[in-house]
PDB file of N, CA and C in Angstrom:
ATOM      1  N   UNK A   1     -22.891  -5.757  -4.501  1.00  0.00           N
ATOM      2  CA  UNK A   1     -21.667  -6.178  -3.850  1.00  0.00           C
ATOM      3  C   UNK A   1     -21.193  -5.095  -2.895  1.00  0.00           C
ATOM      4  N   UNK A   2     -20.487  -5.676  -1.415  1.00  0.00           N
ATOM      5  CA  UNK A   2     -20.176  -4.787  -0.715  1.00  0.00           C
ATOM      6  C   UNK A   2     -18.755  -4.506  -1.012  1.00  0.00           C
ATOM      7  N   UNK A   3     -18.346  -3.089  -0.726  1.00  0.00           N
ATOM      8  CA  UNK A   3     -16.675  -2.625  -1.117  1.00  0.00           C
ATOM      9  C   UNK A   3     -16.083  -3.082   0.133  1.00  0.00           C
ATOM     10  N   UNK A   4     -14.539  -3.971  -0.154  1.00  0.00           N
ATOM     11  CA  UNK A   4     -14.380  -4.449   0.866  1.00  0.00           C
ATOM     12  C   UNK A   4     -12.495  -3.472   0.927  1.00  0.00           C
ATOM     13  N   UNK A   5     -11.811  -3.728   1.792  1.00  0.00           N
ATOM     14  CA  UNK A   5     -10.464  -2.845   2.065  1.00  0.00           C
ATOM     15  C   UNK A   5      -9.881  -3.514   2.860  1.00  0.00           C
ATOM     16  N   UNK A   6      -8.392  -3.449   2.812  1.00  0.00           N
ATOM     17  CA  UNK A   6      -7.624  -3.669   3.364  1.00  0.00           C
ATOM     18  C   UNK A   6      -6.380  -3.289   3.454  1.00  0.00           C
ATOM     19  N   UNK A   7      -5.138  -3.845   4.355  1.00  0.00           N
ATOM     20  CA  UNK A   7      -3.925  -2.696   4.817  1.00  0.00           C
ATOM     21  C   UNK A   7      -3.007  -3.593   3.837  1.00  0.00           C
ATOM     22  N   UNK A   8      -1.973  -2.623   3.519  1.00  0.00           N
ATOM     23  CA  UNK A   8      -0.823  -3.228   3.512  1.00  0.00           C
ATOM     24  C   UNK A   8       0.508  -2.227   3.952  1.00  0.00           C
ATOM     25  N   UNK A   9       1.713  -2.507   3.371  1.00  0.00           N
ATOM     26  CA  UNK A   9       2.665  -2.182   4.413  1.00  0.00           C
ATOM     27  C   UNK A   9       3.576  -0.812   3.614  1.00  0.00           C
ATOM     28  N   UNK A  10       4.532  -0.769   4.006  1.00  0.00           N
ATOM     29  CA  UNK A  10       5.240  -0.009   3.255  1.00  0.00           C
ATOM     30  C   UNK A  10       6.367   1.014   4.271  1.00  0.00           C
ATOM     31  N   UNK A  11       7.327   1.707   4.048  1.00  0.00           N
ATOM     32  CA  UNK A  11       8.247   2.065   5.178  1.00  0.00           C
ATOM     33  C   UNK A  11       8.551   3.713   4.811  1.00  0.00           C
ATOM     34  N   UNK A  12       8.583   4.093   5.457  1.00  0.00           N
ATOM     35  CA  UNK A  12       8.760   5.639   5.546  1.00  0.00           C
ATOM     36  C   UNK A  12      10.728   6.135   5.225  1.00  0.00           C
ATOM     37  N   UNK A  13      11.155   5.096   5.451  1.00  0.00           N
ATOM     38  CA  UNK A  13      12.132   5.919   5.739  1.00  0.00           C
ATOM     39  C   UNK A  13      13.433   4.281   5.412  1.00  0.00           C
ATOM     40  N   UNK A  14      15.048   4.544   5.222  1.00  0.00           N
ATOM     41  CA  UNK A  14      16.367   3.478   5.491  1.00  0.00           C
ATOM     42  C   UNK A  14      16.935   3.903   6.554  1.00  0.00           C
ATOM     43  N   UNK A  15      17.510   2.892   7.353  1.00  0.00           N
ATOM     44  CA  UNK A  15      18.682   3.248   8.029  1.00  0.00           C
ATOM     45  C   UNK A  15      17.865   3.337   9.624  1.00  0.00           C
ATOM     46  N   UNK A  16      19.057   4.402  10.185  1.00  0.00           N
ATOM     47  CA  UNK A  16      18.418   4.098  11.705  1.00  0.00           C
ATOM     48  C   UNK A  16      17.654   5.603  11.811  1.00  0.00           C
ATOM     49  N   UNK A  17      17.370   6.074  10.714  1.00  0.00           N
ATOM     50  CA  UNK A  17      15.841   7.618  10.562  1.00  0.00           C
ATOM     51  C   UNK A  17      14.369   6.378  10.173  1.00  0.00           C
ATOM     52  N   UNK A  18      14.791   5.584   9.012  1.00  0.00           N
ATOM     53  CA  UNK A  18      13.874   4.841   9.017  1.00  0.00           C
ATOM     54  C   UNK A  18      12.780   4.105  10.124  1.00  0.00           C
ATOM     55  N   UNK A  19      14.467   3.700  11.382  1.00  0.00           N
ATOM     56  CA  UNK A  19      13.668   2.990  12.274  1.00  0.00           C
ATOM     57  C   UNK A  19      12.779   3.723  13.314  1.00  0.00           C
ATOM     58  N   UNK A  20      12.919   5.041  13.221  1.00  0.00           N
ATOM     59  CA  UNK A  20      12.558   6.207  14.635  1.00  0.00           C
ATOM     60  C   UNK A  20      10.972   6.372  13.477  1.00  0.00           C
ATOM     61  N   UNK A  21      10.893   6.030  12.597  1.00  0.00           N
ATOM     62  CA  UNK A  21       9.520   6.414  12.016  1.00  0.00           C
ATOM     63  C   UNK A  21       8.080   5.858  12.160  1.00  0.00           C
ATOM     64  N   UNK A  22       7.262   6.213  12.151  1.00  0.00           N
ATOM     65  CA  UNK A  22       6.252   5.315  12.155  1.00  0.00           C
ATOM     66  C   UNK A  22       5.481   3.933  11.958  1.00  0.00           C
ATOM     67  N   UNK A  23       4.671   3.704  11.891  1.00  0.00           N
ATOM     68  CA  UNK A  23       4.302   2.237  11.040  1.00  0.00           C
ATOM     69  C   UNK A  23       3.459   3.021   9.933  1.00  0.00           C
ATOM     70  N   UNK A  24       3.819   2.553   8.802  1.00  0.00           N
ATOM     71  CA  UNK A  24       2.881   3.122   7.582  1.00  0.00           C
ATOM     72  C   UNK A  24       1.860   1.965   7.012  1.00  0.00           C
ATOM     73  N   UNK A  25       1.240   2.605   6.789  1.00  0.00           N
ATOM     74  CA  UNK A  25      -0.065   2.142   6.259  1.00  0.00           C
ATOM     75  C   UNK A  25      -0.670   2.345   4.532  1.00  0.00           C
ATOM     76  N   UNK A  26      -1.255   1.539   3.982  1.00  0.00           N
ATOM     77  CA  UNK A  26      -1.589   1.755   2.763  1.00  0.00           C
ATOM     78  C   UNK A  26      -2.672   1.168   2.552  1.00  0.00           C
ATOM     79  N   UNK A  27      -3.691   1.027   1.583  1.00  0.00           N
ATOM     80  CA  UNK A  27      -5.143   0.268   1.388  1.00  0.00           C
ATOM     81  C   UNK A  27      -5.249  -0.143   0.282  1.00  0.00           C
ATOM     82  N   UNK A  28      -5.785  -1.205  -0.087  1.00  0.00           N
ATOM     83  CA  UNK A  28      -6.757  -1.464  -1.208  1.00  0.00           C
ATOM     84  C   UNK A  28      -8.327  -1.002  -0.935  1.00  0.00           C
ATOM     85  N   UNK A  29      -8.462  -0.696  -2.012  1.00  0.00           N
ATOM     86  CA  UNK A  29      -9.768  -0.666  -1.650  1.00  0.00           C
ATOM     87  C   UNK A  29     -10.807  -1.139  -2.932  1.00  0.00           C
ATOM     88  N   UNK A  30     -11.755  -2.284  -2.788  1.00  0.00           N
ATOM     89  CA  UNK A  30     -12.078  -3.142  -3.474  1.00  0.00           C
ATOM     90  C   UNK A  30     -13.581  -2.629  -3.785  1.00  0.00           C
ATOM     91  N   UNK A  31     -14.416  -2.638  -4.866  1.00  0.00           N
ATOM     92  CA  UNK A  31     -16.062  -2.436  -4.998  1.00  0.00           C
ATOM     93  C   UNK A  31     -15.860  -3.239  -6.691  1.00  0.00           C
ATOM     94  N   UNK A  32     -16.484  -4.012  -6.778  1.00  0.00           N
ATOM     95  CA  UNK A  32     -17.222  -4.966  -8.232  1.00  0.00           C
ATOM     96  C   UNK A  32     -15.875  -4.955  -9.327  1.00  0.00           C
ATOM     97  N   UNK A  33     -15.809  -4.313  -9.633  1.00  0.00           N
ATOM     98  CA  UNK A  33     -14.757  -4.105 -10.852  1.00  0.00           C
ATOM     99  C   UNK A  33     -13.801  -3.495 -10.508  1.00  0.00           C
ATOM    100  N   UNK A  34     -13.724  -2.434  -9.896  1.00  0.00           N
ATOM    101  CA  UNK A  34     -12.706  -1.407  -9.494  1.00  0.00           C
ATOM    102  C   UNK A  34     -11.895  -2.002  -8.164  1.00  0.00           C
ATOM    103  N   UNK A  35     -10.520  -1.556  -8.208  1.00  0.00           N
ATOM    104  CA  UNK A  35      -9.549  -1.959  -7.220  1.00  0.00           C
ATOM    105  C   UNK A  35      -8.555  -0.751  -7.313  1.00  0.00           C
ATOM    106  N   UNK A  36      -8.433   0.148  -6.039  1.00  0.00           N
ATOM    107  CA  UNK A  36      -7.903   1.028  -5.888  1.00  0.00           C
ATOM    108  C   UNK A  36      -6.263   0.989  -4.924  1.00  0.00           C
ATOM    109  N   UNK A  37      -5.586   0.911  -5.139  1.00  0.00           N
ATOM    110  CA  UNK A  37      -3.833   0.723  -4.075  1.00  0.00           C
ATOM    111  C   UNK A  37      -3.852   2.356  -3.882  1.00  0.00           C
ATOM    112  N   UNK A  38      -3.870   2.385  -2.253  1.00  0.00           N
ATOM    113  CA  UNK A  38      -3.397   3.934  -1.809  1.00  0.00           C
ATOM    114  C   UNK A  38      -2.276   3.362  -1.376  1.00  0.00           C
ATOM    115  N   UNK A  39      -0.888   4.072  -1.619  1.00  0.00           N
ATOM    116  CA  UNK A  39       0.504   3.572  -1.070  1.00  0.00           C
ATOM    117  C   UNK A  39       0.625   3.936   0.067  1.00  0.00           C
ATOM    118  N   UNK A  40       0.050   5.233   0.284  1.00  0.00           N
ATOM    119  CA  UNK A  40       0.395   6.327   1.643  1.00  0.00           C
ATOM    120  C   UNK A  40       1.655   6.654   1.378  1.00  0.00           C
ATOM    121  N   UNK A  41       2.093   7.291   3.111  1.00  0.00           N
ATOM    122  CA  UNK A  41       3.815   7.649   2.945  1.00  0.00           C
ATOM    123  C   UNK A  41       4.298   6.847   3.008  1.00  0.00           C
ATOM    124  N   UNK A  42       4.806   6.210   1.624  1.00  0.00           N
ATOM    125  CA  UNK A  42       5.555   5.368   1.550  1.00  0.00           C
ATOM    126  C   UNK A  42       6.957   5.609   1.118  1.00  0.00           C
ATOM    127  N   UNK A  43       8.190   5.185   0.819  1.00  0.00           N
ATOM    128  CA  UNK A  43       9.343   5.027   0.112  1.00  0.00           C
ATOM    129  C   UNK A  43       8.759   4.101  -0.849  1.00  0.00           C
ATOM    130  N   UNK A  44       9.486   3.708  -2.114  1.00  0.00           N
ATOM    131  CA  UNK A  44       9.421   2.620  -2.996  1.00  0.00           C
ATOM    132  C   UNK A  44       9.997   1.031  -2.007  1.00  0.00           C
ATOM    133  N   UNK A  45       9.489   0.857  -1.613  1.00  0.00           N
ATOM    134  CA  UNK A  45      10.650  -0.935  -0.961  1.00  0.00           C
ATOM    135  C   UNK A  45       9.133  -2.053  -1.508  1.00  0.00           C
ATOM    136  N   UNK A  46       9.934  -3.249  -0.967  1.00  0.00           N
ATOM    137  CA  UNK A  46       9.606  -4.703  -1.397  1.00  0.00           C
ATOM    138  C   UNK A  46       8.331  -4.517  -1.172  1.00  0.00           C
ATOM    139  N   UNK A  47       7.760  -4.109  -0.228  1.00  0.00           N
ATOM    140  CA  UNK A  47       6.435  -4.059   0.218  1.00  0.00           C
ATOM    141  C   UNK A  47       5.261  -3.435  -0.542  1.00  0.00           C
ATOM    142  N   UNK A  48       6.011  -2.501  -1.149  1.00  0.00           N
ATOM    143  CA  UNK A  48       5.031  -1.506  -1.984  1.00  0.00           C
ATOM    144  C   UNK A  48       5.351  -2.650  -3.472  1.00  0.00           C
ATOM    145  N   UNK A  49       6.469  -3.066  -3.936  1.00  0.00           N
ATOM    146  CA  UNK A  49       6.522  -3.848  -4.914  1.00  0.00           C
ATOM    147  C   UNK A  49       5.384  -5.034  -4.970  1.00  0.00           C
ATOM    148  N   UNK A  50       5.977  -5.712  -3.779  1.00  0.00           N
ATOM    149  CA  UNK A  50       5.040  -6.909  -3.331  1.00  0.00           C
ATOM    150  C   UNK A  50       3.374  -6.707  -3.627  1.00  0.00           C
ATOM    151  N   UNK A  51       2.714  -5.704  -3.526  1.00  0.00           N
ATOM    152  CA  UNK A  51       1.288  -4.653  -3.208  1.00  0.00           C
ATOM    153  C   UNK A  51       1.359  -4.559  -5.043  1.00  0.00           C
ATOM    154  N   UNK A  52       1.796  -4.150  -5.530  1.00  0.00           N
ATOM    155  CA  UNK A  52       1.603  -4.096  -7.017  1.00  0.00           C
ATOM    156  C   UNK A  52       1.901  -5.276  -8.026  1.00  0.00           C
ATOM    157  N   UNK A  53       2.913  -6.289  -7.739  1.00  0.00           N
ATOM    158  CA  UNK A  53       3.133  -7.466  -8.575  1.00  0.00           C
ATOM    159  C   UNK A  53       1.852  -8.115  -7.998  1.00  0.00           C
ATOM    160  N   UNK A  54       1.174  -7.868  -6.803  1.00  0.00           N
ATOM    161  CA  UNK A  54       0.376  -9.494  -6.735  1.00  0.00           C
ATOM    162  C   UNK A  54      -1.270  -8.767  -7.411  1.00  0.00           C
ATOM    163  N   UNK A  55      -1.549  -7.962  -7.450  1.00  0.00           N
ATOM    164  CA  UNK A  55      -2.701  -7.123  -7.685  1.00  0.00           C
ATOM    165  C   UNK A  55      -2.841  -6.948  -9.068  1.00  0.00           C
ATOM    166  N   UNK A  56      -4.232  -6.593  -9.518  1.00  0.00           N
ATOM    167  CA  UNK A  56      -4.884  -5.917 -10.616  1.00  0.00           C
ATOM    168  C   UNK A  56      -5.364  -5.268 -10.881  1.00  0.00           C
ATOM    169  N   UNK A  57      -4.766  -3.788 -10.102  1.00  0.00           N
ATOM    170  CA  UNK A  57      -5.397  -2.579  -9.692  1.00  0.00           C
ATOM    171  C   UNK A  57      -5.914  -1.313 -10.760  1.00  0.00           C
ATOM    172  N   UNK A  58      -7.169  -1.096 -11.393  1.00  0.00           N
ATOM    173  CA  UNK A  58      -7.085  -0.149 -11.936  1.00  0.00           C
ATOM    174  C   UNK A  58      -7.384   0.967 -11.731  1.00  0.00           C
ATOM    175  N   UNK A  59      -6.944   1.485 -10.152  1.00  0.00           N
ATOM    176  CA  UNK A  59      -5.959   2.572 -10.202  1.00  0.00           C
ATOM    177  C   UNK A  59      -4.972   2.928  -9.630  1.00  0.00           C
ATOM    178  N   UNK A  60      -4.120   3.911  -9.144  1.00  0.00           N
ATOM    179  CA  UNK A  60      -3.332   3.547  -7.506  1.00  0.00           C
ATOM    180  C   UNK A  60      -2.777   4.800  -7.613  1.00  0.00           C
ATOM    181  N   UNK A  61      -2.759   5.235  -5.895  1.00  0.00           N
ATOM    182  CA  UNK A  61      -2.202   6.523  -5.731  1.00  0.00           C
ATOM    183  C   UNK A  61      -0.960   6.498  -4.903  1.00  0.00           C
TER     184      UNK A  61
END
């Protein structure tokens, strides 16, 4: 099986510091059994929630 990856979201920052920030980025990253969530620079928000309620990740950084 090939390891497959993908983005998801997540926000650096609230308010109007939040909005001057970047676009953040985060991954799954998928191979046979294993499923890895990198959050990146993230804050905790819906997005990073959203990324962990829908998943079955055993592991995440």
């Amino acid at each position: 099986m090939r390891s497959k990856s993908g983005r998801t979201g997540g926000q650096d920052g609230v308010g109007e510091i939040g909005k001057m920030m970047g676009i953040v980025s985060g991954y799954v990253i998928r191979h046979e059994q294993e499923m890895v969530y990198i959050a990146g620079d993230t804050i905790w928000c819906d997005e990073v929630k959203a990324a962990l309620d829908l998943k079955k990740f055993t592991s995440f950084i």
